[in-house]
N, C-alpha and C. Protein backbone atom coordinates (compact mmCIF):
# COMPACT_ATOMS: atom_id res chain seq x y z
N UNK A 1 0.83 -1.18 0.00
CA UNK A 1 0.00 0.00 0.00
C UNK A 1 0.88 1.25 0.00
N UNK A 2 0.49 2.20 -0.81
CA UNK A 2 1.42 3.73 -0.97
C UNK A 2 1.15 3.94 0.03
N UNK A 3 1.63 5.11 0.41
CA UNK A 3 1.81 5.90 1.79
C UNK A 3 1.56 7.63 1.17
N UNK A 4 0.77 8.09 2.22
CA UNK A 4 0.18 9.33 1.83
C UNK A 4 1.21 10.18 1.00
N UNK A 5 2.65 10.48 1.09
CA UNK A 5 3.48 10.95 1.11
C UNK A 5 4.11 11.07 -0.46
N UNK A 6 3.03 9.42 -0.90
CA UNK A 6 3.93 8.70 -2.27
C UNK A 6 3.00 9.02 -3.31
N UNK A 7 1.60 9.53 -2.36
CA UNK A 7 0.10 9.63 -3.41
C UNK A 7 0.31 11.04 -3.94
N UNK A 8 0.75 12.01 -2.65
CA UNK A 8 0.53 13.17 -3.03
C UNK A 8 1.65 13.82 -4.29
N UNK A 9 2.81 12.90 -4.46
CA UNK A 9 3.91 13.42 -4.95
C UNK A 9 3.00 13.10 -6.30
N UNK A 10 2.86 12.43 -6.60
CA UNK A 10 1.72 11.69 -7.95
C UNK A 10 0.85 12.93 -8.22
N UNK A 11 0.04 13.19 -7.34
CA UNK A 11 -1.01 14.22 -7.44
C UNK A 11 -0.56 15.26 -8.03
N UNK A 12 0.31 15.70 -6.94
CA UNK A 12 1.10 17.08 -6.76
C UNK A 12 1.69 17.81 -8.78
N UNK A 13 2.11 15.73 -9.48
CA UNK A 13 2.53 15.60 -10.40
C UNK A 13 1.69 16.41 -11.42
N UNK A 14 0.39 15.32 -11.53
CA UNK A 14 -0.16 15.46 -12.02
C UNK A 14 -1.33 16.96 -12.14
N UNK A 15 -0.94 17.61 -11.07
CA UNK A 15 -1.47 18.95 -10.95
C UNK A 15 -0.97 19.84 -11.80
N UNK A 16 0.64 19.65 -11.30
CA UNK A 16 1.61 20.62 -12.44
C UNK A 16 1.80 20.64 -13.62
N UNK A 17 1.37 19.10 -14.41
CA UNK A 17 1.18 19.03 -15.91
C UNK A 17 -0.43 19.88 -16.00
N UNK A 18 -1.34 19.68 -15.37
CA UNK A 18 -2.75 20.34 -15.58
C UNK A 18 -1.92 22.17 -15.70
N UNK A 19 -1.67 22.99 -14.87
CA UNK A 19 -1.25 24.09 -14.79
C UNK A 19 -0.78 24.18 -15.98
N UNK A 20 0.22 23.36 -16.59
CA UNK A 20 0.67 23.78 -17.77
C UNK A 20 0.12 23.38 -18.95
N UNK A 21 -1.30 22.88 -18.71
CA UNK A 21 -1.93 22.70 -19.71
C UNK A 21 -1.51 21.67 -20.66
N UNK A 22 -0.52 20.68 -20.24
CA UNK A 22 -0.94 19.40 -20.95
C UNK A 22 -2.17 18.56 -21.37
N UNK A 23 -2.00 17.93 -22.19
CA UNK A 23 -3.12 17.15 -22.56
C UNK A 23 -3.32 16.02 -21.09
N UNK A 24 -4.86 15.37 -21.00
CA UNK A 24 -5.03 14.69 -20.61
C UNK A 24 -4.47 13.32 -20.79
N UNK A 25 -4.05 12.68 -22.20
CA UNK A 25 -3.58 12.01 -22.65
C UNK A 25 -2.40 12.15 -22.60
N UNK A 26 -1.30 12.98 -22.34
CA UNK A 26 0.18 13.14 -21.97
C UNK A 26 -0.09 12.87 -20.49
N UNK A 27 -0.52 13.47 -20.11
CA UNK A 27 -0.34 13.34 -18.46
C UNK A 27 -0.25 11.47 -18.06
N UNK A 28 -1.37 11.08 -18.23
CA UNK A 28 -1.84 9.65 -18.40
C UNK A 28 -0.54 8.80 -18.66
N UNK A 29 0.06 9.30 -19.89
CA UNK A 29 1.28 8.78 -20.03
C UNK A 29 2.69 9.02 -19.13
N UNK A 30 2.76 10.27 -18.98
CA UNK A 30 3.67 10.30 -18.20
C UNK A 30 4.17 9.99 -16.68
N UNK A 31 2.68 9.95 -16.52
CA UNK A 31 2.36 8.90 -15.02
C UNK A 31 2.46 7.39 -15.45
N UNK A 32 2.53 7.37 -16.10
CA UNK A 32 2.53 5.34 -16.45
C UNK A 32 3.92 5.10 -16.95
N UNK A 33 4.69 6.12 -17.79
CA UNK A 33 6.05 5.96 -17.59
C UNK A 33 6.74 6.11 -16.06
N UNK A 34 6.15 6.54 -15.68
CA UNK A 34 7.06 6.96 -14.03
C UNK A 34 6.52 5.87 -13.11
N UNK A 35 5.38 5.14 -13.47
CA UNK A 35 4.93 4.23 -12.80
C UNK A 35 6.01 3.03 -13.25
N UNK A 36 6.04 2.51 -14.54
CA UNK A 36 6.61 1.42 -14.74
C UNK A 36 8.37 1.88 -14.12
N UNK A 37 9.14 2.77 -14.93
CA UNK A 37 10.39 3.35 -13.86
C UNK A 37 10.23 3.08 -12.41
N UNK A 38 9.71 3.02 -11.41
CA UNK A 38 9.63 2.74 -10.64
C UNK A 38 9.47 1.05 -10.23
N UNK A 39 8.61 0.76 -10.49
CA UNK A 39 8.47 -0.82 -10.95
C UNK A 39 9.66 -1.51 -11.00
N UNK A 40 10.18 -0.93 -12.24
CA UNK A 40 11.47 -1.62 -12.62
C UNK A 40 12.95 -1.45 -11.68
N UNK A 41 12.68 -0.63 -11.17
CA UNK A 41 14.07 0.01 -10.59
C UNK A 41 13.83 -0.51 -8.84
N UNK A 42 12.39 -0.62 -8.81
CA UNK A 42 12.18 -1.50 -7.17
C UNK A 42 12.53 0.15 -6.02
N UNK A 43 12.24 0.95 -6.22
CA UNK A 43 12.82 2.08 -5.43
C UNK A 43 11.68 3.22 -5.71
N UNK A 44 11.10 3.84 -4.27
CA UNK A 44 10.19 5.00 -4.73
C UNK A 44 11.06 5.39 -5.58
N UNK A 45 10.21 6.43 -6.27
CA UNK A 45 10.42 7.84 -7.82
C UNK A 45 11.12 9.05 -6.69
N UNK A 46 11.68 9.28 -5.23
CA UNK A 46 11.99 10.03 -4.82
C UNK A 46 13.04 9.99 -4.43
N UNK A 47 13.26 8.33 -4.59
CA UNK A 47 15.03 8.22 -4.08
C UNK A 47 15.91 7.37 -5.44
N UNK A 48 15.12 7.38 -6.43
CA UNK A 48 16.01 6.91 -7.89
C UNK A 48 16.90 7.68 -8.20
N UNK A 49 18.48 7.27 -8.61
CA UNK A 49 19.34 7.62 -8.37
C UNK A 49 19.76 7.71 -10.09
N UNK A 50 20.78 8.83 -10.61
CA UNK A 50 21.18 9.21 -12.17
C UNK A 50 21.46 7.30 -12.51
N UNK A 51 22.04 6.86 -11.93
CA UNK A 51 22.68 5.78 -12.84
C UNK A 51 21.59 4.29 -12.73
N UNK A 52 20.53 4.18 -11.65
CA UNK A 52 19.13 3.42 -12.06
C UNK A 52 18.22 4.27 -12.81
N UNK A 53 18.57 5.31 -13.61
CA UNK A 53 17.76 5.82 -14.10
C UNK A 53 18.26 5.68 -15.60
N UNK A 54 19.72 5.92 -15.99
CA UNK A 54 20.26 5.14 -16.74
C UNK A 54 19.91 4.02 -17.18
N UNK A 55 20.56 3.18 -16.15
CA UNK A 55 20.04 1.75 -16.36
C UNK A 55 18.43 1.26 -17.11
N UNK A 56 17.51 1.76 -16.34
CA UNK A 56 16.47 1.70 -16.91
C UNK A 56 16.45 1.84 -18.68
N UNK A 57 16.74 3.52 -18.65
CA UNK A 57 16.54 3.75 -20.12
C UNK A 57 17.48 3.12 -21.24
N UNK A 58 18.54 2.40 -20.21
CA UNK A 58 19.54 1.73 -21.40
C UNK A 58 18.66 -0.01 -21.43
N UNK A 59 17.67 -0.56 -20.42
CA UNK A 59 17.08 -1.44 -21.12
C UNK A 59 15.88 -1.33 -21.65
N UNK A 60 14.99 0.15 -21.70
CA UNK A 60 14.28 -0.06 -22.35
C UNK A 60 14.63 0.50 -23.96
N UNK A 61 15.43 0.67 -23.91
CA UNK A 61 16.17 1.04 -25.36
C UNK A 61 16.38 -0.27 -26.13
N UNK A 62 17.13 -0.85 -25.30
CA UNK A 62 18.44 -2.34 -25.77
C UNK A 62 17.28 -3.42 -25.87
N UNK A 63 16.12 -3.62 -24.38
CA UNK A 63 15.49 -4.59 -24.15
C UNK A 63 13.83 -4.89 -24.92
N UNK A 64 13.41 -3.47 -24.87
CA UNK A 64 12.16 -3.30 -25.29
C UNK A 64 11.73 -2.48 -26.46
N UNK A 65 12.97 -2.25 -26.90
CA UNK A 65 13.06 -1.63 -28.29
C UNK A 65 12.36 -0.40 -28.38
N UNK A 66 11.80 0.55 -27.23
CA UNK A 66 11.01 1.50 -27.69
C UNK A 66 11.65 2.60 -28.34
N UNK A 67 10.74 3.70 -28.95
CA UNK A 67 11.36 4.39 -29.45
C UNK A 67 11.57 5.36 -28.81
N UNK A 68 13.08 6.32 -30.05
CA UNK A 68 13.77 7.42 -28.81
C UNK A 68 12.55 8.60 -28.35
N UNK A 69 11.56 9.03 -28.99
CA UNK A 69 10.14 9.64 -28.54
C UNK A 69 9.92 9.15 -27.07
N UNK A 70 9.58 7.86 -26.47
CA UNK A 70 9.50 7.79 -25.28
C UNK A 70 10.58 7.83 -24.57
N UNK A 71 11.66 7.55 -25.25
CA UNK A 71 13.09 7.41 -23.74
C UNK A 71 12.84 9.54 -23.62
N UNK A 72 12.73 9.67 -24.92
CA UNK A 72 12.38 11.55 -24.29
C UNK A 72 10.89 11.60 -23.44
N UNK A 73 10.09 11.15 -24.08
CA UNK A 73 9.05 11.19 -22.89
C UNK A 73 9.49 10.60 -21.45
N UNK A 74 9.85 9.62 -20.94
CA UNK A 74 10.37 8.97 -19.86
C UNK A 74 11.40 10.12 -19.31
N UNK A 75 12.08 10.88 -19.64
CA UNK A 75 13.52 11.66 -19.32
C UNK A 75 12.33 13.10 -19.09
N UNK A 76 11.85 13.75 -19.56
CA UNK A 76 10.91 14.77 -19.54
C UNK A 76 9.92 14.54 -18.07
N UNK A 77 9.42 13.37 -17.89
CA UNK A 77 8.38 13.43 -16.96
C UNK A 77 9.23 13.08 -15.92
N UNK A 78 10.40 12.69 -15.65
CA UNK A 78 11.28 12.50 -14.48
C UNK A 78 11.80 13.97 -14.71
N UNK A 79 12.05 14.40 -15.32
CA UNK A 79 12.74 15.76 -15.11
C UNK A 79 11.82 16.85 -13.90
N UNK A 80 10.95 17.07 -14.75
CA UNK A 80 9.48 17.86 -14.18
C UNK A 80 8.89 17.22 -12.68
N UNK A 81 9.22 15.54 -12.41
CA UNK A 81 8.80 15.33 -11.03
C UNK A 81 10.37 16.11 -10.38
N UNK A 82 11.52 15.56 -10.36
CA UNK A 82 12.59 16.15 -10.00
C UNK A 82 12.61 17.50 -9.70
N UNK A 83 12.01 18.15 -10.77
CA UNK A 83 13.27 19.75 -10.70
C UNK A 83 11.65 20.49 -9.85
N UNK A 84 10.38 20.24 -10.47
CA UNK A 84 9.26 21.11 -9.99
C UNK A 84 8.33 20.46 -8.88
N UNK A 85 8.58 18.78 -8.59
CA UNK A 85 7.43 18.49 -7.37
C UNK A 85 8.72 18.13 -6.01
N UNK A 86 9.61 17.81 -6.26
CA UNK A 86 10.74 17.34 -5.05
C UNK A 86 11.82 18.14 -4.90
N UNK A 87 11.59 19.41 -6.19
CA UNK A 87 12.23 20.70 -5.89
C UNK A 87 14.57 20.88 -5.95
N UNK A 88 14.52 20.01 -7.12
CA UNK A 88 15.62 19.09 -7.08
C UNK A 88 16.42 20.17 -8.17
N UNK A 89 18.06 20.26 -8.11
CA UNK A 89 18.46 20.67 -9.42
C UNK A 89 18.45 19.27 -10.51
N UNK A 90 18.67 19.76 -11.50
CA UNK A 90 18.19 18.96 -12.91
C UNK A 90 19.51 18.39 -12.80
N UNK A 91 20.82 19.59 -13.06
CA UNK A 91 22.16 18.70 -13.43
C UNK A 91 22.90 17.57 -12.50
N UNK A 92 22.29 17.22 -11.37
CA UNK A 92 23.10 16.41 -10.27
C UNK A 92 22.22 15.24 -11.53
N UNK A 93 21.53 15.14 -12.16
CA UNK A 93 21.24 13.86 -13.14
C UNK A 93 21.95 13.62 -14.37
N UNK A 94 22.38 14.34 -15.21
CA UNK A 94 22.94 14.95 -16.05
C UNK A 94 22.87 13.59 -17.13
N UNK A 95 21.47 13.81 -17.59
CA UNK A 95 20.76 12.79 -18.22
C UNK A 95 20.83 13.37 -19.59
N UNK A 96 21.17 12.69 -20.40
CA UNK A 96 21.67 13.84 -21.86
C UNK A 96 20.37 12.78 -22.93
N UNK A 97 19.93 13.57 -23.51
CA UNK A 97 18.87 12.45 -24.61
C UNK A 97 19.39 12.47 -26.11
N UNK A 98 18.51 11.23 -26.43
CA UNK A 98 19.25 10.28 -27.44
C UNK A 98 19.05 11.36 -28.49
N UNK A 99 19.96 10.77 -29.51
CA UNK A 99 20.07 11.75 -30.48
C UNK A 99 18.41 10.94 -31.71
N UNK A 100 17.87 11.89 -32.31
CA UNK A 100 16.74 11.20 -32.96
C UNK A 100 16.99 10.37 -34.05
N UNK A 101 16.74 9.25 -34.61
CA UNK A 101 16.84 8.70 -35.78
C UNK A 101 17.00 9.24 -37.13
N UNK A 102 17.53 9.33 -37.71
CA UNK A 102 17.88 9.61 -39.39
C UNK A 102 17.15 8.69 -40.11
N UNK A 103 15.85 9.50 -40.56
CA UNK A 103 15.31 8.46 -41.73
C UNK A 103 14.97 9.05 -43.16
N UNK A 104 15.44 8.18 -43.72
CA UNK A 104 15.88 8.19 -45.22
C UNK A 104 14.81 8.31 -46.12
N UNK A 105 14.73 9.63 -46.61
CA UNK A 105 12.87 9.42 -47.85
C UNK A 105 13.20 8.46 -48.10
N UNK A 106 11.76 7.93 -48.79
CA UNK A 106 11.69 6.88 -49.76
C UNK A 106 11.29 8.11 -50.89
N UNK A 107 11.52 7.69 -52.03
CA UNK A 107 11.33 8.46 -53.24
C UNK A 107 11.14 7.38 -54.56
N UNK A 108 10.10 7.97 -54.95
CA UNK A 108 9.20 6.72 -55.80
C UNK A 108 9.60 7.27 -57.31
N UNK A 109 10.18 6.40 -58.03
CA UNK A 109 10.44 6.63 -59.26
C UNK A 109 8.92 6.42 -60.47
């Protein structure tokens, strides 16, 4: 069972994407990325550390093939709990994002 402490940071989250007028459908997501991060890493979202946070995004890269769009979504919604609900500097993470894919027209003769 969460603990009041673990609900409100969630809330608190999800308040500050409302303020800034995210979509309902981003928010949704970015709570379910921070949900599974957590999951995976076995550690509240308040004491995950730069290099299980790493870790993570180097297996869902390597392991689950997603694309670099979510490892930026995933890196974005940890940023924003970090720097604006637990009041954290950004660079003690110094989480750098993937560079985007190069894709090649197709061009139809």
């Amino acid at each position: 069972m969460k603990t009041i402490i673990e609900r409100n940071y969630i809330k608190d989250f999800c308040c500050e994407l409302q303020y800034r007028n995210y979509s309902e459908s981003t928010i949704k997501n970015y709570k379910e990325l921070l949900k599974k991060l957590e999951k995976w890493v076995n550690t509240p979202l308040n004491e995950i550390t730069t290099n299980q946070l790493k870790d993570y995004l180097h297996y869902r890269i390597t392991v689950d093939n997603v694309s670099v769009s979510t490892i930026n979504q995933s890196i974005s919604a940890f940023k924003i709990l970090q720097t604006d609900i637990f009041g954290r500097q950004w660079e003690q993470f110094k989480i750098k994002r993937p560079r985007r894919e190069v894709k090649i027209p197709v061009v139809l003769l």
